[in-house]
PDB file of N, CA and C in Angstrom:
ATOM      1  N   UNK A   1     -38.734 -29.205 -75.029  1.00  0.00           N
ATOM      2  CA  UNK A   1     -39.031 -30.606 -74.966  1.00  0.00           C
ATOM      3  C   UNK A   1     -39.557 -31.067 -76.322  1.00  0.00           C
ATOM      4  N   UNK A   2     -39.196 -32.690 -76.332  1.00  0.00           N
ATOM      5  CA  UNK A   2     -39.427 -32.487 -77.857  1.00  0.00           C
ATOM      6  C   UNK A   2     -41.176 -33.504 -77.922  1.00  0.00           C
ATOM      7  N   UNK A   3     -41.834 -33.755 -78.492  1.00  0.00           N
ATOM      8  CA  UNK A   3     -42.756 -34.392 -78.624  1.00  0.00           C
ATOM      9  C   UNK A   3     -42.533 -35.353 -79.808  1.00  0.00           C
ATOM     10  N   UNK A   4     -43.096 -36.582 -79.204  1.00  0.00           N
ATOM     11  CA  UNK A   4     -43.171 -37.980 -80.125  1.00  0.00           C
ATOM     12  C   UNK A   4     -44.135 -38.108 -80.742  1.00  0.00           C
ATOM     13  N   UNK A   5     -44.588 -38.443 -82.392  1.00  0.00           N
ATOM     14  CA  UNK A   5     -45.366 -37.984 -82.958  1.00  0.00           C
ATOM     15  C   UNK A   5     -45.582 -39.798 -83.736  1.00  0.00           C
ATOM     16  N   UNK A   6     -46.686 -40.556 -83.398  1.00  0.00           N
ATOM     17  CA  UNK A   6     -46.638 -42.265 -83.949  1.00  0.00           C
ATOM     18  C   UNK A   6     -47.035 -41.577 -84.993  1.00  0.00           C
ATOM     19  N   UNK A   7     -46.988 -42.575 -86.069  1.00  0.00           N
ATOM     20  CA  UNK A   7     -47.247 -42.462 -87.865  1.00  0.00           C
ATOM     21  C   UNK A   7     -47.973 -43.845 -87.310  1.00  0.00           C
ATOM     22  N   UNK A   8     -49.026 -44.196 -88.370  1.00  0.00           N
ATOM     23  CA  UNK A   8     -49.533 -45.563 -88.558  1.00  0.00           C
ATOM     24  C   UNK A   8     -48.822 -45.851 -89.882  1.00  0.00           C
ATOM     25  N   UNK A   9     -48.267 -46.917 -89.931  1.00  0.00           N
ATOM     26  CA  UNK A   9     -47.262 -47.519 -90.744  1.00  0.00           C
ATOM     27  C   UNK A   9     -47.008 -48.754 -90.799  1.00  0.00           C
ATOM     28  N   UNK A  10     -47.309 -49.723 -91.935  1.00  0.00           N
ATOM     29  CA  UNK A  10     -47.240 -51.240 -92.289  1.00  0.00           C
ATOM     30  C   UNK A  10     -46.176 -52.107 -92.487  1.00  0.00           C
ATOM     31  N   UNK A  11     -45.377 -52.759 -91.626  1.00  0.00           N
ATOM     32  CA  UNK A  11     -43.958 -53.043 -91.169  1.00  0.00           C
ATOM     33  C   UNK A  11     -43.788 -54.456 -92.282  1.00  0.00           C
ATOM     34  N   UNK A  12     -42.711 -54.403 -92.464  1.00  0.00           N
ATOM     35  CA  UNK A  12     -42.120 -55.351 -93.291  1.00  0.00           C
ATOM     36  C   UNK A  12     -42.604 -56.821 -93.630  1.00  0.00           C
ATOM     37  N   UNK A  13     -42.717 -57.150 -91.851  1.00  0.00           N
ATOM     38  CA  UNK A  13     -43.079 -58.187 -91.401  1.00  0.00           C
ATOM     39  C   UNK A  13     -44.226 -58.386 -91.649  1.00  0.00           C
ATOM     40  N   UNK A  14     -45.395 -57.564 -91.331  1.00  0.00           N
ATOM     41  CA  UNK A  14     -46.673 -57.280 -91.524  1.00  0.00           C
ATOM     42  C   UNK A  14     -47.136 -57.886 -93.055  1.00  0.00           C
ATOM     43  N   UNK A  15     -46.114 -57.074 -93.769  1.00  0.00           N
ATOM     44  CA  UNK A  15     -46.442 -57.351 -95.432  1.00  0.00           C
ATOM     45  C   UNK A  15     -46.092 -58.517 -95.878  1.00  0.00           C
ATOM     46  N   UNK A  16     -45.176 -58.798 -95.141  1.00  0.00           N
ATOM     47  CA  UNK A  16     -44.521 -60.360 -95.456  1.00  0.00           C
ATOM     48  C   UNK A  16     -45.917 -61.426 -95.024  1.00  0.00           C
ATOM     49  N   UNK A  17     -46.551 -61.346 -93.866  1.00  0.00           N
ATOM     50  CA  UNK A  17     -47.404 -62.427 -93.724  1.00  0.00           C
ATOM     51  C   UNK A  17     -48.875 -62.282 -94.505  1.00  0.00           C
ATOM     52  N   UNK A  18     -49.021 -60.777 -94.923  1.00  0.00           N
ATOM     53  CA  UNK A  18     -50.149 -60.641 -95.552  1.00  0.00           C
ATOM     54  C   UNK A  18     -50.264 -61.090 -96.746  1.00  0.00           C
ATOM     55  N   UNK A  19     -49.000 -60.906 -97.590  1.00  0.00           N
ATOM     56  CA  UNK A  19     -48.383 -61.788 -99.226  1.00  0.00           C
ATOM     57  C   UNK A  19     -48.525 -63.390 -98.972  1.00  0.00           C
ATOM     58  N   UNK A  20     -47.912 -63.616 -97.599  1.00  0.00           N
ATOM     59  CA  UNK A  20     -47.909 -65.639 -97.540  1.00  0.00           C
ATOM     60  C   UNK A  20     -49.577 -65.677 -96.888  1.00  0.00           C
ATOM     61  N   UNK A  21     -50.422 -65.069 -96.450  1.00  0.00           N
ATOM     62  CA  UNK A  21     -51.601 -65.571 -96.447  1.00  0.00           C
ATOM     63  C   UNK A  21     -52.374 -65.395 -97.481  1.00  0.00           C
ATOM     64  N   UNK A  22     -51.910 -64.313 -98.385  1.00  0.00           N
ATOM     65  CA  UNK A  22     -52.927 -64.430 -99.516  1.00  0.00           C
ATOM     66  C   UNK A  22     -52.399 -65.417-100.736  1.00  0.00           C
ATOM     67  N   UNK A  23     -51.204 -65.854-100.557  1.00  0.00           N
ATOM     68  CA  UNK A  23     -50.299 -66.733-101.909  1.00  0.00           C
ATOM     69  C   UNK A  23     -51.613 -68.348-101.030  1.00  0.00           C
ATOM     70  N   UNK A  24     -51.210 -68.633 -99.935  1.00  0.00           N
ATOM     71  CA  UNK A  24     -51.750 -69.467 -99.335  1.00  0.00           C
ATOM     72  C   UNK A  24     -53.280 -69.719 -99.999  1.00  0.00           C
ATOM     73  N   UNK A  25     -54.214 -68.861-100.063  1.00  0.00           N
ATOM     74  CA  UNK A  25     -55.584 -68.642-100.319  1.00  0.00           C
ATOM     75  C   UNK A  25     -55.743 -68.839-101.927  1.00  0.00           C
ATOM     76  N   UNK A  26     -54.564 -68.054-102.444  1.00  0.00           N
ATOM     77  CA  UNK A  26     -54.203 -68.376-104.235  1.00  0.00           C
ATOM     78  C   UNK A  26     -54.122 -69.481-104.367  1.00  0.00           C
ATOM     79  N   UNK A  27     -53.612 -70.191-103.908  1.00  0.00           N
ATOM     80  CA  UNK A  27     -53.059 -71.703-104.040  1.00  0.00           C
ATOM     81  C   UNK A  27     -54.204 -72.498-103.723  1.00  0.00           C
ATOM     82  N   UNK A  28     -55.118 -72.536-102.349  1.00  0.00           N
ATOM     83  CA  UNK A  28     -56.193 -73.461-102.474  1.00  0.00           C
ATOM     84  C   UNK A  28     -57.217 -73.150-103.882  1.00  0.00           C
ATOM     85  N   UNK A  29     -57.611 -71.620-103.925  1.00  0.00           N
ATOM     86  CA  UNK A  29     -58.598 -71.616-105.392  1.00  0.00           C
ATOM     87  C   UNK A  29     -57.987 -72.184-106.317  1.00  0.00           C
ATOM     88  N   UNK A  30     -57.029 -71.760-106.761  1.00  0.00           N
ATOM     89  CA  UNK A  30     -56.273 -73.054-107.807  1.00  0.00           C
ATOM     90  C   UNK A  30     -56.370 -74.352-107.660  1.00  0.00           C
ATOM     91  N   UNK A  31     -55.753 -74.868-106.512  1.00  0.00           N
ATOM     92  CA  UNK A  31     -56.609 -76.673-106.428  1.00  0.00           C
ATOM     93  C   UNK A  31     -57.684 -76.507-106.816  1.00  0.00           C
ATOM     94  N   UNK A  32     -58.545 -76.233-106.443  1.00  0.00           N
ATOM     95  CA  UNK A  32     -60.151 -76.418-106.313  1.00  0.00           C
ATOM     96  C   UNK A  32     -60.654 -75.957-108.160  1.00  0.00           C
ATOM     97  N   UNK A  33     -59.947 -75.042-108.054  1.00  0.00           N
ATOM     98  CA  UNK A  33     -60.395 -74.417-110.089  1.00  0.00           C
ATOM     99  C   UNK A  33     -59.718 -75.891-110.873  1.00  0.00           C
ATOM    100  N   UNK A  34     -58.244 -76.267-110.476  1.00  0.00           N
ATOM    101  CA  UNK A  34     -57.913 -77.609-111.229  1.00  0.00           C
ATOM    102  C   UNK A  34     -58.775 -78.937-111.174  1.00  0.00           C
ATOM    103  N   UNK A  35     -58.908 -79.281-109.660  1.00  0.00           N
ATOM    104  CA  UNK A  35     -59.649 -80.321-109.574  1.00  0.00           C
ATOM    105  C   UNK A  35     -60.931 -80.288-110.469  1.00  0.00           C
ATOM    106  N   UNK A  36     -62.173 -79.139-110.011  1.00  0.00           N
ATOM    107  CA  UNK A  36     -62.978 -78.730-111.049  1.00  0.00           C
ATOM    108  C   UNK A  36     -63.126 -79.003-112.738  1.00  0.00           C
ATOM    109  N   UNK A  37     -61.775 -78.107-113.444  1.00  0.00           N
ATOM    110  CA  UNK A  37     -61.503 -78.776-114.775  1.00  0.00           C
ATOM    111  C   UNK A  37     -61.129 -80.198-114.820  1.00  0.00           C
ATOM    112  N   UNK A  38     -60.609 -80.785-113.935  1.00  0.00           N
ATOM    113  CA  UNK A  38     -60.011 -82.300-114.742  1.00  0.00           C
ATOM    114  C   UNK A  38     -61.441 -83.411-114.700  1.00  0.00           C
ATOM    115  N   UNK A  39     -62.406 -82.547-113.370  1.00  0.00           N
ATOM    116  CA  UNK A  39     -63.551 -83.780-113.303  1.00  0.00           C
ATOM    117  C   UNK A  39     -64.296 -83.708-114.671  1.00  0.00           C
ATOM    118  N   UNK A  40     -64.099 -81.686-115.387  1.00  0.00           N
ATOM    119  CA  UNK A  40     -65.253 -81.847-116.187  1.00  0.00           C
ATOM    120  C   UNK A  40     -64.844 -82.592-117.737  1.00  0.00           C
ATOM    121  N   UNK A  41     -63.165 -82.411-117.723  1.00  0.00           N
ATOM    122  CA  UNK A  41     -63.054 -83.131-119.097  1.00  0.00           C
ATOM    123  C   UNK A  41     -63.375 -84.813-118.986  1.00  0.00           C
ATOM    124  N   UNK A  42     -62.873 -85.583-117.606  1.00  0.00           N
ATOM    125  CA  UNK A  42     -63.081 -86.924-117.603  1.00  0.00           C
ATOM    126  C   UNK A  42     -64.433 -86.463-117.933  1.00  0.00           C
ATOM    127  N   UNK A  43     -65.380 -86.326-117.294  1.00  0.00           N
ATOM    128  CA  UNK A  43     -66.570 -86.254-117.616  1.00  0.00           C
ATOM    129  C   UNK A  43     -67.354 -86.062-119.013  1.00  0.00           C
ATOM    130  N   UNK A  44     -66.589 -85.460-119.527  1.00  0.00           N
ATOM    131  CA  UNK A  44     -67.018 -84.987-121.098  1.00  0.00           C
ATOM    132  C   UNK A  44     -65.870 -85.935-121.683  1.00  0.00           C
ATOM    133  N   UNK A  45     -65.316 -86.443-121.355  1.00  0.00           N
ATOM    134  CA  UNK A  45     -64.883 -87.848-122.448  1.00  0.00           C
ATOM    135  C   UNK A  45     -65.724 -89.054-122.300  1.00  0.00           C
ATOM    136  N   UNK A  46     -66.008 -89.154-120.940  1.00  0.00           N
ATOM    137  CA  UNK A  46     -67.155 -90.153-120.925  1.00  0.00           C
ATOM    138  C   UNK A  46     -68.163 -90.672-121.784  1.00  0.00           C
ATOM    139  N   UNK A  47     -69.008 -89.197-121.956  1.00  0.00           N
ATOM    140  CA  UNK A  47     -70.108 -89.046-122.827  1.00  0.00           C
ATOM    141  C   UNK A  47     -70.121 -88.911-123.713  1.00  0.00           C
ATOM    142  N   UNK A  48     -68.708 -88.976-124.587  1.00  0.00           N
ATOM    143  CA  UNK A  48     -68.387 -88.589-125.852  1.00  0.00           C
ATOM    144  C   UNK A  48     -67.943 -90.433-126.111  1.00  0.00           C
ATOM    145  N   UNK A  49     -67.025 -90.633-124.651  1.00  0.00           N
ATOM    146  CA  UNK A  49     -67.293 -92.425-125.402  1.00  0.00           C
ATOM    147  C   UNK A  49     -68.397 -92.801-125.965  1.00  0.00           C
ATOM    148  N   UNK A  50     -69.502 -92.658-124.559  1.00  0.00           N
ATOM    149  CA  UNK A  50     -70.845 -93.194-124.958  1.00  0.00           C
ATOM    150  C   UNK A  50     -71.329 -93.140-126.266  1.00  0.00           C
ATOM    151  N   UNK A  51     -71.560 -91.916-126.442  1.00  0.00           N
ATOM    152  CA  UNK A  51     -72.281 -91.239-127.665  1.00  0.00           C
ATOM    153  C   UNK A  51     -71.415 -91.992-128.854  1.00  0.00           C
ATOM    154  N   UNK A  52     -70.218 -92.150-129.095  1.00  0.00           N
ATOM    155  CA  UNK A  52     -69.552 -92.856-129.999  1.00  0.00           C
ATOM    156  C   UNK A  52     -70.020 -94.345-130.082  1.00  0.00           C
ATOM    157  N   UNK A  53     -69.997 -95.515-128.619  1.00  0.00           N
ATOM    158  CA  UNK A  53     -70.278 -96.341-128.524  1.00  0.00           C
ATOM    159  C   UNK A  53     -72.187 -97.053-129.193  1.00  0.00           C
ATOM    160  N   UNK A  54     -72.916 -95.755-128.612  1.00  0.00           N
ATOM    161  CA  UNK A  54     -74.215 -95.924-128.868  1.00  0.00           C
ATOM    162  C   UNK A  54     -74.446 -95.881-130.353  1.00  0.00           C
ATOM    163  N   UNK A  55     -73.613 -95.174-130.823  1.00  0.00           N
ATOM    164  CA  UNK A  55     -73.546 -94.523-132.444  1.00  0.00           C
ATOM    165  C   UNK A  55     -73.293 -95.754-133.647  1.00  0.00           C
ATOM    166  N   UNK A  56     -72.263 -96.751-132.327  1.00  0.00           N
ATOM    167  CA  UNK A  56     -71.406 -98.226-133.227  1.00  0.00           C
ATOM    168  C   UNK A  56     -72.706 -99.444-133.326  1.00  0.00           C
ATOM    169  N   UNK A  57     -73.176 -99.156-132.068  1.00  0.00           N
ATOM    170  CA  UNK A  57     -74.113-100.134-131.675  1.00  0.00           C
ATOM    171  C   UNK A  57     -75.134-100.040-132.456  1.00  0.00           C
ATOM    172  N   UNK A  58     -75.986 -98.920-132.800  1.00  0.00           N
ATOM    173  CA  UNK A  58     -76.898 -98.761-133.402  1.00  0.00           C
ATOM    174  C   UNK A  58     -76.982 -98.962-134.951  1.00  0.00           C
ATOM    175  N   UNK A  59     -75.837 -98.956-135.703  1.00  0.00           N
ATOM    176  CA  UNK A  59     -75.007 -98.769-136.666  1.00  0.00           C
ATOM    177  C   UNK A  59     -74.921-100.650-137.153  1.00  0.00           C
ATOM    178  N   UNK A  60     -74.795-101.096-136.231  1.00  0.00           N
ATOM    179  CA  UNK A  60     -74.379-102.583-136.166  1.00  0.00           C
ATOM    180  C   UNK A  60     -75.888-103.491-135.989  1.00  0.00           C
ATOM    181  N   UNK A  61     -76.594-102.719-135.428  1.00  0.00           N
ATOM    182  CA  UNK A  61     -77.887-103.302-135.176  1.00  0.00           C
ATOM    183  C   UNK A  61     -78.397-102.980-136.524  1.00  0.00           C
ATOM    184  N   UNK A  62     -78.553-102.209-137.233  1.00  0.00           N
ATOM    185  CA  UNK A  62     -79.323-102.339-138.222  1.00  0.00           C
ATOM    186  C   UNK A  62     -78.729-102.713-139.438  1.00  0.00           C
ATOM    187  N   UNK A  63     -76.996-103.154-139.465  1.00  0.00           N
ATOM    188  CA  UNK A  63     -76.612-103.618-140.691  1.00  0.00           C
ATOM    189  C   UNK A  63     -76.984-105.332-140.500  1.00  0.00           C
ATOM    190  N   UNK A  64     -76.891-105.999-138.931  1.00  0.00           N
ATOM    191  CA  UNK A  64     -77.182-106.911-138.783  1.00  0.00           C
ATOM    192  C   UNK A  64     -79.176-107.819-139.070  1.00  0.00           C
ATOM    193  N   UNK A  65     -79.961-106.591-138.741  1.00  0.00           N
ATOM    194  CA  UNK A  65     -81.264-106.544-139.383  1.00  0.00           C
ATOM    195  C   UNK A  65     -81.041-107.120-141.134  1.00  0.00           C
ATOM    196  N   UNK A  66     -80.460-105.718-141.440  1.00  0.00           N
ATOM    197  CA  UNK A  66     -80.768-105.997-142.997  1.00  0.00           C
ATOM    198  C   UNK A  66     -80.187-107.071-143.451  1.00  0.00           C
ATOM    199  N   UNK A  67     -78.816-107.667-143.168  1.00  0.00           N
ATOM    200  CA  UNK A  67     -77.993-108.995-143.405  1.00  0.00           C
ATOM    201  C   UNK A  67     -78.300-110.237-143.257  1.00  0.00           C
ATOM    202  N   UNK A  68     -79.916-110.010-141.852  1.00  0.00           N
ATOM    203  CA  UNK A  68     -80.770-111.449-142.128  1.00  0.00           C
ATOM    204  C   UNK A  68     -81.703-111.325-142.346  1.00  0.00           C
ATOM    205  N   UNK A  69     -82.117-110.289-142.590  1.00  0.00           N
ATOM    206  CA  UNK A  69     -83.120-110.372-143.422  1.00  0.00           C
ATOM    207  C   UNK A  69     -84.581-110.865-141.713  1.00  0.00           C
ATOM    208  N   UNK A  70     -84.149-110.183-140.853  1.00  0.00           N
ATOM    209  CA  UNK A  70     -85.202-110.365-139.949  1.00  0.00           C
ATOM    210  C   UNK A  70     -86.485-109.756-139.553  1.00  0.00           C
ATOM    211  N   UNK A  71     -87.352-110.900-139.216  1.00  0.00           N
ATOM    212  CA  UNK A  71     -88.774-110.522-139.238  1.00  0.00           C
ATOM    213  C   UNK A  71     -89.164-110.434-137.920  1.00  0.00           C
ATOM    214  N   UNK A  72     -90.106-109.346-137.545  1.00  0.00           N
ATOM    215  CA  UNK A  72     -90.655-108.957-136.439  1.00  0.00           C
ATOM    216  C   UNK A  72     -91.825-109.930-136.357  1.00  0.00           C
ATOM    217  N   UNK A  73     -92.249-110.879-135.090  1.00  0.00           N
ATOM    218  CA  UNK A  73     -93.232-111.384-134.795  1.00  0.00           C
ATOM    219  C   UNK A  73     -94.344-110.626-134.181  1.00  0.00           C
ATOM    220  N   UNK A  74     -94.936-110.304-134.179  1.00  0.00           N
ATOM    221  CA  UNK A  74     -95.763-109.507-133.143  1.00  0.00           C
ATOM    222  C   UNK A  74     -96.376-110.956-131.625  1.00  0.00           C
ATOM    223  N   UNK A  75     -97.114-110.584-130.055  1.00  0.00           N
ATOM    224  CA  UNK A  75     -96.724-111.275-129.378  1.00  0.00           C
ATOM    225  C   UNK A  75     -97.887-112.633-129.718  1.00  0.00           C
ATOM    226  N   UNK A  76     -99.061-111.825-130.412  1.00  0.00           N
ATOM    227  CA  UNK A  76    -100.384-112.718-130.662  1.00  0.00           C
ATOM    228  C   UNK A  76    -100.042-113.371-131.755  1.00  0.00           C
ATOM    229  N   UNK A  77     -99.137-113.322-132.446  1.00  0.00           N
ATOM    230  CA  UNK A  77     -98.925-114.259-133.737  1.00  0.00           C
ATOM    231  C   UNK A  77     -99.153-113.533-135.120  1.00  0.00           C
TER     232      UNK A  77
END
C-alpha cells in the first residue's frame, strides 16, 4: 500500500495575491510619501515668497525714509 505524504507548499495563486496585496500597500505609501513632498515644497515656496516679499518691503521702506527726508515725532511732542 502506498502512503500519501502532504508537502506544505505555496501555490501559484497564493503568490499571485500576496504580490497584488503587497503592490496594493506599495502604491498607497507612495501616495502618501508624494502627497507629503508636494505639501512640503508648496510650503517652502511660500516662505521663500515671503522672505523675498518682506526683504522688498523693508528695502522700500527705508529708501522711501531717506528720499523724504522723514522725521519721527515722538507722542508728547
Amino acid at each position: 500500500m502506498r502512503t500519501i505524504t502532504y508537502r506544505s507548499a505555496v501555490t501559484l495563486v497564493e503568490i499571485l495575491i500576496a504580490t497584488s496585496v503587497f503592490a496594493l500597500f506599495m502604491l498607497s505609501v507612495f501616495g502618501v510619501f508624494e502627497y507629503s513632498r508636494a505639501s512640503f515644497e508648496t510650503g517652502s515656496w511660500r516662505i521663500q515668497r515671503q522672505k523675498h516679499a518682506q526683504t522688498f518691503l523693508l528695502r522700500l521702506k527705508d529708501l522711501l525714509e531717506r528720499s523724504n527726508h522723514a522725521y519721527t515725532i515722538a507722542p508728547n511732542g
